[in-house]
Structures are given as structure tokens and as C-alpha cells.
C-alpha atoms as a PDB file:
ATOM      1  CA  UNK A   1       0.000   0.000   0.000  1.00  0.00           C
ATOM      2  CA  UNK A   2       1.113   3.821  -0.458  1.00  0.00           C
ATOM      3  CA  UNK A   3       2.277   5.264   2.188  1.00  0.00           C
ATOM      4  CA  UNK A   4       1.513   8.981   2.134  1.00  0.00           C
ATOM      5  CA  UNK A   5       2.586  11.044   5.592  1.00  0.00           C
ATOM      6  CA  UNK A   6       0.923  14.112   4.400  1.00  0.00           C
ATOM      7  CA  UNK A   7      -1.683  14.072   7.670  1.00  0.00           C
ATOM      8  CA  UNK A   8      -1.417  10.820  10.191  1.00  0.00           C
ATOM      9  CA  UNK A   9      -4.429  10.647  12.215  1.00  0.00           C
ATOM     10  CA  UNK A  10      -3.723   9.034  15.931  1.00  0.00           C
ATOM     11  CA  UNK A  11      -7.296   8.279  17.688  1.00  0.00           C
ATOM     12  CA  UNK A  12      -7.889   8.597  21.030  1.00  0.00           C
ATOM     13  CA  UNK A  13     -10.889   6.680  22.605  1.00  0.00           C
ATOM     14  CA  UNK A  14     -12.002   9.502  24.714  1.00  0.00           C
ATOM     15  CA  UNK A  15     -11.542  12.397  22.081  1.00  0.00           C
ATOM     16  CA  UNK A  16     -13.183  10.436  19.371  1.00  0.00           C
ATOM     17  CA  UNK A  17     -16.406   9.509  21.883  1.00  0.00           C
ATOM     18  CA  UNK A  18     -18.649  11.819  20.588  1.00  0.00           C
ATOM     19  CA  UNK A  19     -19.015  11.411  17.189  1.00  0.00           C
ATOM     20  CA  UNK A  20     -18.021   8.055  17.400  1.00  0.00           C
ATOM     21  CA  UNK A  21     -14.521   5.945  16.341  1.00  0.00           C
ATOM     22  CA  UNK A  22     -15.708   5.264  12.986  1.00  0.00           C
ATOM     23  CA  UNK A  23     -17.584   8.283  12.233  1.00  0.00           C
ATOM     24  CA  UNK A  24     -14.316  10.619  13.332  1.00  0.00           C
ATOM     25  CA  UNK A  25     -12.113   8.497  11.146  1.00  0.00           C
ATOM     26  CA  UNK A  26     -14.447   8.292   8.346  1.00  0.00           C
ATOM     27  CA  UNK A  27     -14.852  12.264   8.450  1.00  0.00           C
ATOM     28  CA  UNK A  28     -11.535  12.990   8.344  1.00  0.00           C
ATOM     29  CA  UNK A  29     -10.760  10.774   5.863  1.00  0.00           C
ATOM     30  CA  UNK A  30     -12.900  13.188   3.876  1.00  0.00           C
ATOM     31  CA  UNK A  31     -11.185  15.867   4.811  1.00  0.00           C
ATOM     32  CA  UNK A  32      -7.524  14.443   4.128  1.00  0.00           C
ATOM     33  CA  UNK A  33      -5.911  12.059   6.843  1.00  0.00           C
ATOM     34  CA  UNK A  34      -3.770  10.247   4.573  1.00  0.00           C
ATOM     35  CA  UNK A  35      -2.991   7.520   7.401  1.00  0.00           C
ATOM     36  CA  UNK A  36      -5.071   6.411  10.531  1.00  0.00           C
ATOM     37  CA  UNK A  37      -3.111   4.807  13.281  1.00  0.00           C
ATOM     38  CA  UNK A  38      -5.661   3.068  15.936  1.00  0.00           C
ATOM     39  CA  UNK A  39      -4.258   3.879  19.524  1.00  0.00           C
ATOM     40  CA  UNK A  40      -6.158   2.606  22.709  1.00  0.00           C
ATOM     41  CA  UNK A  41      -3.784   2.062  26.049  1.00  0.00           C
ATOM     42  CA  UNK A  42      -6.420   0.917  27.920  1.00  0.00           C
ATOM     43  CA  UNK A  43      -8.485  -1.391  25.561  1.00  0.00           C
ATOM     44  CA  UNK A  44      -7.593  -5.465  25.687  1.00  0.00           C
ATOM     45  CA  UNK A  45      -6.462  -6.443  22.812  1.00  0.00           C
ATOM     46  CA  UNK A  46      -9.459  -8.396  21.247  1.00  0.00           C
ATOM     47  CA  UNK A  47     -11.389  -5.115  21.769  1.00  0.00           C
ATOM     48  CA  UNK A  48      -8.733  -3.666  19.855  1.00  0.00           C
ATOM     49  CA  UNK A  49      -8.636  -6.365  17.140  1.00  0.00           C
ATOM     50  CA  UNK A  50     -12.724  -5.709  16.633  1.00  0.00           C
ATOM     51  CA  UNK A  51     -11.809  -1.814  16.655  1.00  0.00           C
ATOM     52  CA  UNK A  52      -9.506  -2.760  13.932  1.00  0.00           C
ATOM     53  CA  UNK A  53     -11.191  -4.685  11.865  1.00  0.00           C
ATOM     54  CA  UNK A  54     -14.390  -2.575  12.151  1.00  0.00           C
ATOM     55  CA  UNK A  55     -11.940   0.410  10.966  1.00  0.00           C
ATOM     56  CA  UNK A  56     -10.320  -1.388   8.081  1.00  0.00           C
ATOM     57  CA  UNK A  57     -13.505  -2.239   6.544  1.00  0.00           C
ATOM     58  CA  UNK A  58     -14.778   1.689   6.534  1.00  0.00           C
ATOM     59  CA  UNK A  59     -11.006   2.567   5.411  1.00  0.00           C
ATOM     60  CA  UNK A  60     -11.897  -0.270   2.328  1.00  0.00           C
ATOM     61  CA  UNK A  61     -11.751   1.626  -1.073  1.00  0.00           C
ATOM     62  CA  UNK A  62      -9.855   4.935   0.388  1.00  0.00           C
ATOM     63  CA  UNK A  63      -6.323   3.876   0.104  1.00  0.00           C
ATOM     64  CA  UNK A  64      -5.346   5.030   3.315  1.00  0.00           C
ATOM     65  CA  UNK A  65      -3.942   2.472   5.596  1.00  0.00           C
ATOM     66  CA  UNK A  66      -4.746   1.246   8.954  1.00  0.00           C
ATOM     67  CA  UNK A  67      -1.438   1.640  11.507  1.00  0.00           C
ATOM     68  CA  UNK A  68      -2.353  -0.304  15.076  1.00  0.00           C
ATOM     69  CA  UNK A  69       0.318   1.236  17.686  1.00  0.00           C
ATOM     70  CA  UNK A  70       2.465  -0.833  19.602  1.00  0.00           C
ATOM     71  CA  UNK A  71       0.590  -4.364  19.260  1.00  0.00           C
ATOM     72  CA  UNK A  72       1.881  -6.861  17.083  1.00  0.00           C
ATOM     73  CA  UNK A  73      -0.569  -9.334  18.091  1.00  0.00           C
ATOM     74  CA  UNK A  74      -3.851  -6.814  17.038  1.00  0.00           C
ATOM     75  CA  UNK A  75      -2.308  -5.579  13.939  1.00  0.00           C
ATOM     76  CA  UNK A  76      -1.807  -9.699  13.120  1.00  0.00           C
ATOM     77  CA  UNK A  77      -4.897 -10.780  14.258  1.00  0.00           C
ATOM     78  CA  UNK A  78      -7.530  -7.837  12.578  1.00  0.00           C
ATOM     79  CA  UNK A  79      -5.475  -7.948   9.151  1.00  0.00           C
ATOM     80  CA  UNK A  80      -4.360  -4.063   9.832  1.00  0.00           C
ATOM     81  CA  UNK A  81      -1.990  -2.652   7.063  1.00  0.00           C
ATOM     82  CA  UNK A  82       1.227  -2.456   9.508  1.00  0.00           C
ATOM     83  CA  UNK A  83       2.131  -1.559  13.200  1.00  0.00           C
ATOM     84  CA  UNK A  84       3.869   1.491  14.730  1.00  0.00           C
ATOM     85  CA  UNK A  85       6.211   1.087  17.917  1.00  0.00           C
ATOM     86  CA  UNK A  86       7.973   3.008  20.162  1.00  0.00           C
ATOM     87  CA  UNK A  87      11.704   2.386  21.197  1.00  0.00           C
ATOM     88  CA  UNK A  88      10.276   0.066  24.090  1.00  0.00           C
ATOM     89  CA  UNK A  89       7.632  -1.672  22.239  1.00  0.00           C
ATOM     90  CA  UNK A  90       9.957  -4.762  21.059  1.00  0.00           C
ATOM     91  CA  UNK A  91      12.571  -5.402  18.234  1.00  0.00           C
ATOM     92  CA  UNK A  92      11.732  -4.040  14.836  1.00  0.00           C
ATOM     93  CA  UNK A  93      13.789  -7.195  13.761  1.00  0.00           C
ATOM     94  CA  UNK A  94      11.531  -9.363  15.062  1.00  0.00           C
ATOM     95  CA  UNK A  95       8.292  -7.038  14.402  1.00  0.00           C
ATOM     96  CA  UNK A  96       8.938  -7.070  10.828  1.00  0.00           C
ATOM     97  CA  UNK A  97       9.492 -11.271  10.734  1.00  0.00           C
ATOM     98  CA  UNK A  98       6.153 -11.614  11.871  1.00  0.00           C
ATOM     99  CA  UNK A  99       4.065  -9.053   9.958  1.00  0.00           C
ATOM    100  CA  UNK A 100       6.117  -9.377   6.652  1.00  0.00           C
ATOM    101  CA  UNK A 101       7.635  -7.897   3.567  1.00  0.00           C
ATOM    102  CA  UNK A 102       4.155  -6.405   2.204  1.00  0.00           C
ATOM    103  CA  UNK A 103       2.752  -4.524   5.976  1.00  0.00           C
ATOM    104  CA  UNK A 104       3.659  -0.819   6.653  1.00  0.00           C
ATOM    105  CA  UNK A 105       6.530  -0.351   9.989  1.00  0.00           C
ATOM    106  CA  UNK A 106       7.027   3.005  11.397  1.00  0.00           C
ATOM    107  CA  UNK A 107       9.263   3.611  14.687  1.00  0.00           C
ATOM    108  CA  UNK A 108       8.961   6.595  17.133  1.00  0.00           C
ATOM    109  CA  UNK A 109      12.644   8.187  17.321  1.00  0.00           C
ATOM    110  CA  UNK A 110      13.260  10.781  19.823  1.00  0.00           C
ATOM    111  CA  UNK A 111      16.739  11.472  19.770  1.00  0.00           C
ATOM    112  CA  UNK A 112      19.841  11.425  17.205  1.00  0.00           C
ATOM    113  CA  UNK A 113      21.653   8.640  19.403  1.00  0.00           C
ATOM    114  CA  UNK A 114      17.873   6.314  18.629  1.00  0.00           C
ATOM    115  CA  UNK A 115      18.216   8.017  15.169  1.00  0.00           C
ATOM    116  CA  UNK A 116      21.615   6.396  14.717  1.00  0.00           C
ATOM    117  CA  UNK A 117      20.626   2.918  15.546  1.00  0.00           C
ATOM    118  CA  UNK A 118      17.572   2.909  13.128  1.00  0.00           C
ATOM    119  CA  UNK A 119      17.200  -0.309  11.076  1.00  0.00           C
ATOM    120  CA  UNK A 120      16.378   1.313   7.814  1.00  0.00           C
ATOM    121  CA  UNK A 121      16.530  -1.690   6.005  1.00  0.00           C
ATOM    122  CA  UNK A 122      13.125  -3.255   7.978  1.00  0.00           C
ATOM    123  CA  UNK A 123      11.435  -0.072   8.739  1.00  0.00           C
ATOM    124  CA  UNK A 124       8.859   1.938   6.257  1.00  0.00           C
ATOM    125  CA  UNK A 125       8.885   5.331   8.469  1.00  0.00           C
ATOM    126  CA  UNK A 126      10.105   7.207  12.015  1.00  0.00           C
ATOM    127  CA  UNK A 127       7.985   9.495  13.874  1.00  0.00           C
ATOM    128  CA  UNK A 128       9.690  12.137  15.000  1.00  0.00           C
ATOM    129  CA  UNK A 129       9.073  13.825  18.116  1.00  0.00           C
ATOM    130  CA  UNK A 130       7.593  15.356  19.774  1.00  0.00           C
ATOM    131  CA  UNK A 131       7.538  18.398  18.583  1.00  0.00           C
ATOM    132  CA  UNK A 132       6.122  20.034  21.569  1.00  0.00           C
ATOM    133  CA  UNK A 133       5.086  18.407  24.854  1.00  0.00           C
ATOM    134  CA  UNK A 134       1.812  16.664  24.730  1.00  0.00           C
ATOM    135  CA  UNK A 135      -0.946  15.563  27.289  1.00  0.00           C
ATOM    136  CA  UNK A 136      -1.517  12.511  25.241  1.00  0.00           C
ATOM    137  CA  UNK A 137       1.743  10.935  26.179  1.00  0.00           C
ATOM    138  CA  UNK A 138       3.570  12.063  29.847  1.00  0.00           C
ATOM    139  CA  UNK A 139       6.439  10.170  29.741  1.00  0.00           C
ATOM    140  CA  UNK A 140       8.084  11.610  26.022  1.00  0.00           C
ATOM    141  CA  UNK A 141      11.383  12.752  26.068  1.00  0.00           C
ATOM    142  CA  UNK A 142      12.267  16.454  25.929  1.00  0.00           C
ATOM    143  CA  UNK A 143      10.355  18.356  22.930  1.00  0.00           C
ATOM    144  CA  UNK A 144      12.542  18.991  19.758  1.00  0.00           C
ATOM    145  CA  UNK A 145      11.141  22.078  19.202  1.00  0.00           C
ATOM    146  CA  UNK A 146      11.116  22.515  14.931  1.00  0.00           C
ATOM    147  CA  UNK A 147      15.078  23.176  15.061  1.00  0.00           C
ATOM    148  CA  UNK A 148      14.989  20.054  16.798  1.00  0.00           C
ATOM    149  CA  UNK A 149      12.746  18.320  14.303  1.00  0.00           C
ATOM    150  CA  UNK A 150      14.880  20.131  11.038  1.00  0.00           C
ATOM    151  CA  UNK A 151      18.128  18.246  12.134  1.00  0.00           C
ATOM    152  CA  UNK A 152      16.262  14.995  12.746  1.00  0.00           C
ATOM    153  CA  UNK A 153      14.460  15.032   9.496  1.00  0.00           C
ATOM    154  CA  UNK A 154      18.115  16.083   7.655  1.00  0.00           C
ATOM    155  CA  UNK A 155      19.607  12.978   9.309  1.00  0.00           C
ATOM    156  CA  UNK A 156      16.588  10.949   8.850  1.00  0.00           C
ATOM    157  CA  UNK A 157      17.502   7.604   6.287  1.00  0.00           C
ATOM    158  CA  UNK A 158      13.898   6.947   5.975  1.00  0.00           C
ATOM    159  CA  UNK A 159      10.367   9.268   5.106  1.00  0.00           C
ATOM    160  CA  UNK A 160       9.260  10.911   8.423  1.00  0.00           C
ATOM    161  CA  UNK A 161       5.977  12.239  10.287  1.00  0.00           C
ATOM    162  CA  UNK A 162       6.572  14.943  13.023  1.00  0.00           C
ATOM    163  CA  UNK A 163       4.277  14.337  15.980  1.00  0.00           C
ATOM    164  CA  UNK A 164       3.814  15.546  19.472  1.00  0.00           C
ATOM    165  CA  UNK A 165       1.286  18.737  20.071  1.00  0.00           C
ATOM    166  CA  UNK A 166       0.908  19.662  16.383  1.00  0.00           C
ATOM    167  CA  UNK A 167      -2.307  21.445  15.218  1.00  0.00           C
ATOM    168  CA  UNK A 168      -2.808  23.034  11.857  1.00  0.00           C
ATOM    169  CA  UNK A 169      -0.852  26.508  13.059  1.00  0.00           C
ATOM    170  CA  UNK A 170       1.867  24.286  12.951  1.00  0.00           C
ATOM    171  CA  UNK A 171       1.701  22.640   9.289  1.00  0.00           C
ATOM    172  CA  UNK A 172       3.534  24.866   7.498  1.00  0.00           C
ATOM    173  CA  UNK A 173       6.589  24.694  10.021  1.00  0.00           C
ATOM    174  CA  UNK A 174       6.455  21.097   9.954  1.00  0.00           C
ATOM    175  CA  UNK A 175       6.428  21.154   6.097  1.00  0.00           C
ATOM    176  CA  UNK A 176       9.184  23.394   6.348  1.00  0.00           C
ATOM    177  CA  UNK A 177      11.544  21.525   8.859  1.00  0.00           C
ATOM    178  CA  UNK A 178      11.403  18.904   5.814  1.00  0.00           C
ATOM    179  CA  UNK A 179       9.072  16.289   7.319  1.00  0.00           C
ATOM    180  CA  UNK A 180       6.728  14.168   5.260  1.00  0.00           C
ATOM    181  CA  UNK A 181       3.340  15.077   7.350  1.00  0.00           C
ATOM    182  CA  UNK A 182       2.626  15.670  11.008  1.00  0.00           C
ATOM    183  CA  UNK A 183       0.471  13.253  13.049  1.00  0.00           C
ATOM    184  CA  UNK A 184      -2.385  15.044  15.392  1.00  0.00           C
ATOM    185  CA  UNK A 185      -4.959  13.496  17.953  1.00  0.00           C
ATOM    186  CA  UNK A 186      -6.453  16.638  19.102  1.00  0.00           C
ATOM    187  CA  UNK A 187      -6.478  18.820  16.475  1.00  0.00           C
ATOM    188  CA  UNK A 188      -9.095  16.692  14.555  1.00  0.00           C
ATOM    189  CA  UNK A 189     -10.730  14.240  17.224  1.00  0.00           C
ATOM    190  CA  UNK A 190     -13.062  15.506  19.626  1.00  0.00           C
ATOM    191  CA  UNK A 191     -13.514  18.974  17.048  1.00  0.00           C
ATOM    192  CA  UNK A 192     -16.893  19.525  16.598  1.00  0.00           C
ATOM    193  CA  UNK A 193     -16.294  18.637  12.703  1.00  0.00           C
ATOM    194  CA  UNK A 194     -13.384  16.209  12.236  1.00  0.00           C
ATOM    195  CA  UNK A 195     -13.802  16.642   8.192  1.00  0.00           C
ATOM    196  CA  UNK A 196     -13.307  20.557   8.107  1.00  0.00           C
ATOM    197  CA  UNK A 197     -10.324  20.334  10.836  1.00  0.00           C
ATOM    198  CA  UNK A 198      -8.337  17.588   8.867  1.00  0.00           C
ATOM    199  CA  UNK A 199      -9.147  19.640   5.503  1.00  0.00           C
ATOM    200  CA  UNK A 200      -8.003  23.014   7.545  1.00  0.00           C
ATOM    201  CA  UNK A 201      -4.585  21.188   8.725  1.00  0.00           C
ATOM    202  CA  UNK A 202      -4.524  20.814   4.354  1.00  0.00           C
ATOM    203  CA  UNK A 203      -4.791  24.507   3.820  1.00  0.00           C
ATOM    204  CA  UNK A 204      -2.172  25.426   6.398  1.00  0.00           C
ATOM    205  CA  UNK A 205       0.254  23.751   4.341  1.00  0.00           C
END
């Protein structure tokens, strides 16, 4: 599948209540998320493999792909289009064994010293971040600030998404730092009108 970073949805369950998990992702879909990663810390995993699966068959048609974060086991089991993990989330050796040549792989990198130890060779993407501090995540690393992000992305071997905080003020900057897209949660679940905030986060750019 193409992989297009241009605007990487992240759901969260609690933002994405009121209209509804498939309904926000649908809707912004509309508007321009180019990938949807499905991110639940709290759900087991077989409610996260029905999530999935639910999600991949309204994604069906679109051409944007279904990312589960962090578990291998859900993105196996619900027949996702890849997996992203985070520098404590397992091997990437190992991850991409068991999903495959054909699934998407995307790694969270926060630092040049992770940066340097990327497996390029297994991996389809980095996230890079974040950007700013975030409520979604209280244990990241220091924020990059977009100087930060600029000499990531320059020593970046592979295509990368900024994340961490980003809302459409911030697309241009992101654009400009050299990344391929920024991932958002808040800036387009929980909005009132997911379609018209991803398509905003568009026209910023």
C-alpha cells in the first residue's frame, strides 16, 4: 500500500467519543488524513482487534492504511496494514518477521543517538518527536522544538511524520523543517467537525 505522511491521524478513545470511532475516522478521511493509526492504552487487545477490523472495513476503497500502535498481536490478528512502535515496544527485527515484507513499519525516534541505531533496512517510516510536549503521552522525552525536528528530518535515512502537540498553526513549520506530514490526535478528534479540521490542517500547508 502507499504510504503517504501528508496528515497521520492518531485516535484517542475519549476524544473520538462523541461522534463516534468510525464516524471521526471516516470524516476525516474526507477531509484528508492520509494515514489512521488506531491507539487505545487501555483497551484489551481483542477489543482492539474488533476496533480494527471494524476500521479497516470503513477505510476499504480509500487507500489510506490502517497503523495499530504498539501491538503486534492486534495488527496480526484484525489484518491491519502495519504496526507502529515506540523504542520500548519490542525489536523491529523481530516485528517485521512476523508481519512481513508487504505490511507498513514506522518507529517513534526521539533522539539522534535512537536516530543512529535505526534499522532502515526493515522499517517503512520514524515518527519524529515530539515536537512540543503533549498531554496525550507524559512520559516523552524532551520536545525537539522545529530546530529540533529540522536536524532529525536532515539525518533521517527513511520518510518521516513529526508528531507531538501539532495542530494546523503548525503545518507549514512542519512542512518546512522537511518532514513528510505531522500526526495530530487533538487537532481533529473531539472537534466539533473532524472533516473541516483535517481539511483546515490541508490549507495550512
Amino acid at each position: 500500500m502507499r504510504l503517504d505522511l501528508s496528515l497521520y491521524l492518531v485516535t484517542d478513545p475519549g476524544l473520538c467519543a462523541g461522534h463516534g470511532l468510525i464516524e471521526t475516522v471516516v470524516a476525516a478521511v474526507r477531509g484528508g488524513v492520509t494515514v489512521v493509526q488506531l491507539r487505545d492504552k487501555h483497551a484489551s487487545d481483542d477489543e482492539m482487534i474488533d476496533q480494527a477490523r471494524r476500521l479497516k472495513a470503513a477505510l476499504a476503497g480509500s487507500g489510506v492504511p490502517l497503523i495499530i500502535n504498539d501491538r503486534l498481536a492486534v495488527a496480526l490478528e484484525s489484518g491491519a496494514d502495519g504496526l507502529h512502535i515506540g523504542q520500548d515496544d519490542g525489536e523491529v527485527a523481530a516485528a517485521r518477521a512476523a508481519l512481513g515484507e508487504r505490511a507498513l513499519l514506522g518507529l517513534s525516534v526521539q533522539t539522534p543517538a535512537q536516530l543512529a541505531r535505526v534499522d532502515a533496512e526493515r522499517l517503512d517510516y520514524l515518527g519524529l518527536g515530539p515536537v512540543f510536549a503533549t498531554p496525550s503521552k507524559h512520559d516523552h522525552a524532551e520536545p525537539l522544538g522545529f530546530a529540533g525536528l529540522a536536524a532529525l528530518v536532515a539525518a533521517s535515512p527513511l520518510p518521516a511524520v513529526a508528531i507531538g502537540g501539532l495542530k494546523a498553526e503548525h503545518a507549514m513549520a512542519v512542512r518546512q523543517a522537511g518532514a513528510g506530514g505531522l500526526a495530530v490526535i487533538s487537532a481533529i478528534c473531539g472537534r466539533s467537525d473532524p472533516e473541516a479540521a483535517a481539511r483546515l490542517i490541508f490549507t495550512e500547508r
